[in-house]
Structures are given as C-alpha cells and as structure tokens.
Protein backbone atom coordinates (compact mmCIF):
# COMPACT_ATOMS: atom_id res chain seq x y z
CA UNK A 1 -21.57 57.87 -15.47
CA UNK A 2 -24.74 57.22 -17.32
CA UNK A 3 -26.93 54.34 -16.60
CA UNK A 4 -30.03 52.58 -18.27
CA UNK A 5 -32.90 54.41 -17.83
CA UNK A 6 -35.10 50.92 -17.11
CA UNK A 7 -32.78 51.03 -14.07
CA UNK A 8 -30.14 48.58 -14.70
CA UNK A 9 -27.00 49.27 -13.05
CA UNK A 10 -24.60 48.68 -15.75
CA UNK A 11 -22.96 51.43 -17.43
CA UNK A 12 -23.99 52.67 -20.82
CA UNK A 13 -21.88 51.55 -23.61
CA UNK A 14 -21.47 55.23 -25.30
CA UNK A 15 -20.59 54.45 -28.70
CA UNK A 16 -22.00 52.18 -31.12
CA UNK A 17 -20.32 48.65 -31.87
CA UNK A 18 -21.28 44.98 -32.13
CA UNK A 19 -22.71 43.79 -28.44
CA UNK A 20 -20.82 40.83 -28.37
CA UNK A 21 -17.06 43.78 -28.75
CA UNK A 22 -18.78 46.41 -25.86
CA UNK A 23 -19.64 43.08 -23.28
CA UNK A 24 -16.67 42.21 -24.13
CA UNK A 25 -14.76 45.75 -23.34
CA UNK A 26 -16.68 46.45 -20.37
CA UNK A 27 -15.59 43.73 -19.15
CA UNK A 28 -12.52 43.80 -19.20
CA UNK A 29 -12.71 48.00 -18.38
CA UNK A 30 -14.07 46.88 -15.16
CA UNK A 31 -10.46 44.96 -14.64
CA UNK A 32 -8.83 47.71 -15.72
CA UNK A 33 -5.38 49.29 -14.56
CA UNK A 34 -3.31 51.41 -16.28
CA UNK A 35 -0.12 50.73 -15.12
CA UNK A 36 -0.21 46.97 -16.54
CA UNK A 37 -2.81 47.41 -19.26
CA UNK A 38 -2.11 51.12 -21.13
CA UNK A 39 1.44 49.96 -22.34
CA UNK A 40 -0.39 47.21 -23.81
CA UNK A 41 -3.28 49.19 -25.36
CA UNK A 42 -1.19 52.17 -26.74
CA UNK A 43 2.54 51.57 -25.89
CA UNK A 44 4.44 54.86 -25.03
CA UNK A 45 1.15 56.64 -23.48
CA UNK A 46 2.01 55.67 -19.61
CA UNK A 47 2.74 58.38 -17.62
CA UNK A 48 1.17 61.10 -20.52
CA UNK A 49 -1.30 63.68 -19.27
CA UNK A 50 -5.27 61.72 -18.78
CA UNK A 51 -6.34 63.93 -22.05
CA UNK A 52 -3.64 62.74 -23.95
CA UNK A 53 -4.17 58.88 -23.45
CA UNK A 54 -7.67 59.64 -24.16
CA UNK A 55 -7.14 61.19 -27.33
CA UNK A 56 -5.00 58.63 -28.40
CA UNK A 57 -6.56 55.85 -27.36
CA UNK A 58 -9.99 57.36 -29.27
CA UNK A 59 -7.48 57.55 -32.51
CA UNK A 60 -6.82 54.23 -32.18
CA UNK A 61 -10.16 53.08 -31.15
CA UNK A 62 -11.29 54.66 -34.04
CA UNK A 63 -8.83 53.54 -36.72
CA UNK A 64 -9.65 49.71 -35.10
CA UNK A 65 -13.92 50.14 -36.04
CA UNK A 66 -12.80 51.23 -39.28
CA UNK A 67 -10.72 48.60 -40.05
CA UNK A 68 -13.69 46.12 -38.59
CA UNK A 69 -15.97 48.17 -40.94
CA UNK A 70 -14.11 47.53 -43.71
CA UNK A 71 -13.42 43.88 -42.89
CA UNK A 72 -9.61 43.83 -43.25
CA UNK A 73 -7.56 40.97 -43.22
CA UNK A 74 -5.24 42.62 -40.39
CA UNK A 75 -7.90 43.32 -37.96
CA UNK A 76 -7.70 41.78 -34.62
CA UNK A 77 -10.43 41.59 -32.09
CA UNK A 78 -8.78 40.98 -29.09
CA UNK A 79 -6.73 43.85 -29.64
CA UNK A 80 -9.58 45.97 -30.74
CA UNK A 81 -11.31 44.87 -27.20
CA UNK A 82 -7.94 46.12 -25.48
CA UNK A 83 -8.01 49.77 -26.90
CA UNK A 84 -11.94 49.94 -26.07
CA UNK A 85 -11.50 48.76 -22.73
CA UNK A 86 -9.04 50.79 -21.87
CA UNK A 87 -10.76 53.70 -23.51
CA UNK A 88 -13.94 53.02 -21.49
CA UNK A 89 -11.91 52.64 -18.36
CA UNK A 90 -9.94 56.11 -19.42
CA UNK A 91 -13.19 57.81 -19.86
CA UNK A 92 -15.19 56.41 -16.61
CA UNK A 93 -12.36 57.44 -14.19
CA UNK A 94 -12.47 61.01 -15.74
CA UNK A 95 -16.11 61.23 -15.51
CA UNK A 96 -15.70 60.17 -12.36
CA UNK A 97 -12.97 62.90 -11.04
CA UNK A 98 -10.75 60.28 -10.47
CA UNK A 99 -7.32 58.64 -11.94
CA UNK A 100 -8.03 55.51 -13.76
CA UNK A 101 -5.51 53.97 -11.55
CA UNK A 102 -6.93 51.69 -9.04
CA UNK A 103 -7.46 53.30 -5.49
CA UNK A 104 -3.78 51.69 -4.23
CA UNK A 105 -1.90 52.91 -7.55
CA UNK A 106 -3.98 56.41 -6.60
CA UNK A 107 -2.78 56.89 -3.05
CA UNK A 108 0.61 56.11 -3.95
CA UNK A 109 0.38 58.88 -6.48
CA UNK A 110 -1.26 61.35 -3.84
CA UNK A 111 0.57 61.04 -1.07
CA UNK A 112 3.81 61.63 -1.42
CA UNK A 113 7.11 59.61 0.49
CA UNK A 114 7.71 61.11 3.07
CA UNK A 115 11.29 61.66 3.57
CA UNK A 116 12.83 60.93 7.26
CA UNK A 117 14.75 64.48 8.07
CA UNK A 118 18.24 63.79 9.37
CA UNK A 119 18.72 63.45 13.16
C-alpha cells in the first residue's frame, strides 16, 4: 500500500473526500471484517468473487459522493463512511495479496476440514 512520502506510516487515502469522511473510513477500515461488516455495506455481496464486491462497493461509493456533492436531503454520512470503509478495507487486502477477511476468518477459508476417514 502507499504511504506518505514525509514518512508517516498511515496509509494514503486514494481518493479525494472531506478529511473529517476518509479519518473517519480509515478508521473504521482498520476494524474491518467482511463477514459482519459487507452485508451491512452492500447487502447481497458476501460470498461474491473480491472483484465483484469491489466494483460494487466503488458504484456505491460513488453514487454516495455524488449525492454529498449535490447536498441531498437523503444522504447519510454514517452510511457513506460504511461503503468507504469497507471499500478501503476491500482494496488494501487486495493490494496486499490477501482476503480482506481477518487472518482467523482466512485460515478457516484455507484450510479445509478435514474429514475423519471411517475406521
């Protein structure tokens, strides 16, 4: 992932919003799992392939900035901060190689059961 070139360790916000909405979505990225939060976020996208949550979750992302833009009486922050966080979190664990799951929801997803074979 990108970082600050005057060294700071925190991860560059890559799109352009209001500081207060990216603190507040890396925040809660950083808390990020996607078994309790994507249903939330997006319902219907758990267990859909990593490029298609991301695609979604950019198309909703995207309709939420305009409708901030645009200063419409339905927008909702908190729920805009949802989609971007999860986004963000999405986006990180690809650039990372990894699931966005967190390591425990990973293993369980890697190694498989193993099943006892009859005596």
């Amino acid at each position: 992932m990108t970082r600050h070139a005057d060294g700071d360790n925190r991860p560059v916000f890559p799109l352009m919003r209001p500081a207060l909405l990216a603190l507040a979505a890396r925040r809660a990225a950083a808390q990020y799992r996607r078994k309790r939060d994507l249903p939330g976020a997006v319902p219907g996208l758990y267990g859909q392939a990593d490029q298609v949550i991301r695609a979604r979750l950019a198309k909703a992302e995207a309709l939420f900035e305009e409708a901030r833009r645009e200063r419409r009486p339905g927008y909702r922050p908190a729920r805009h901060v949802q989609i971007l966080a999860a986004l963000l979190a999405e986006e990180a664990a690809r650039q990372a190689g990894a699931p966005a799951a967190r390591p425990h929801e990973a293993a369980r997803r890697q190694a498989p059961a193993r099943v006892p074979e009859p005596a």
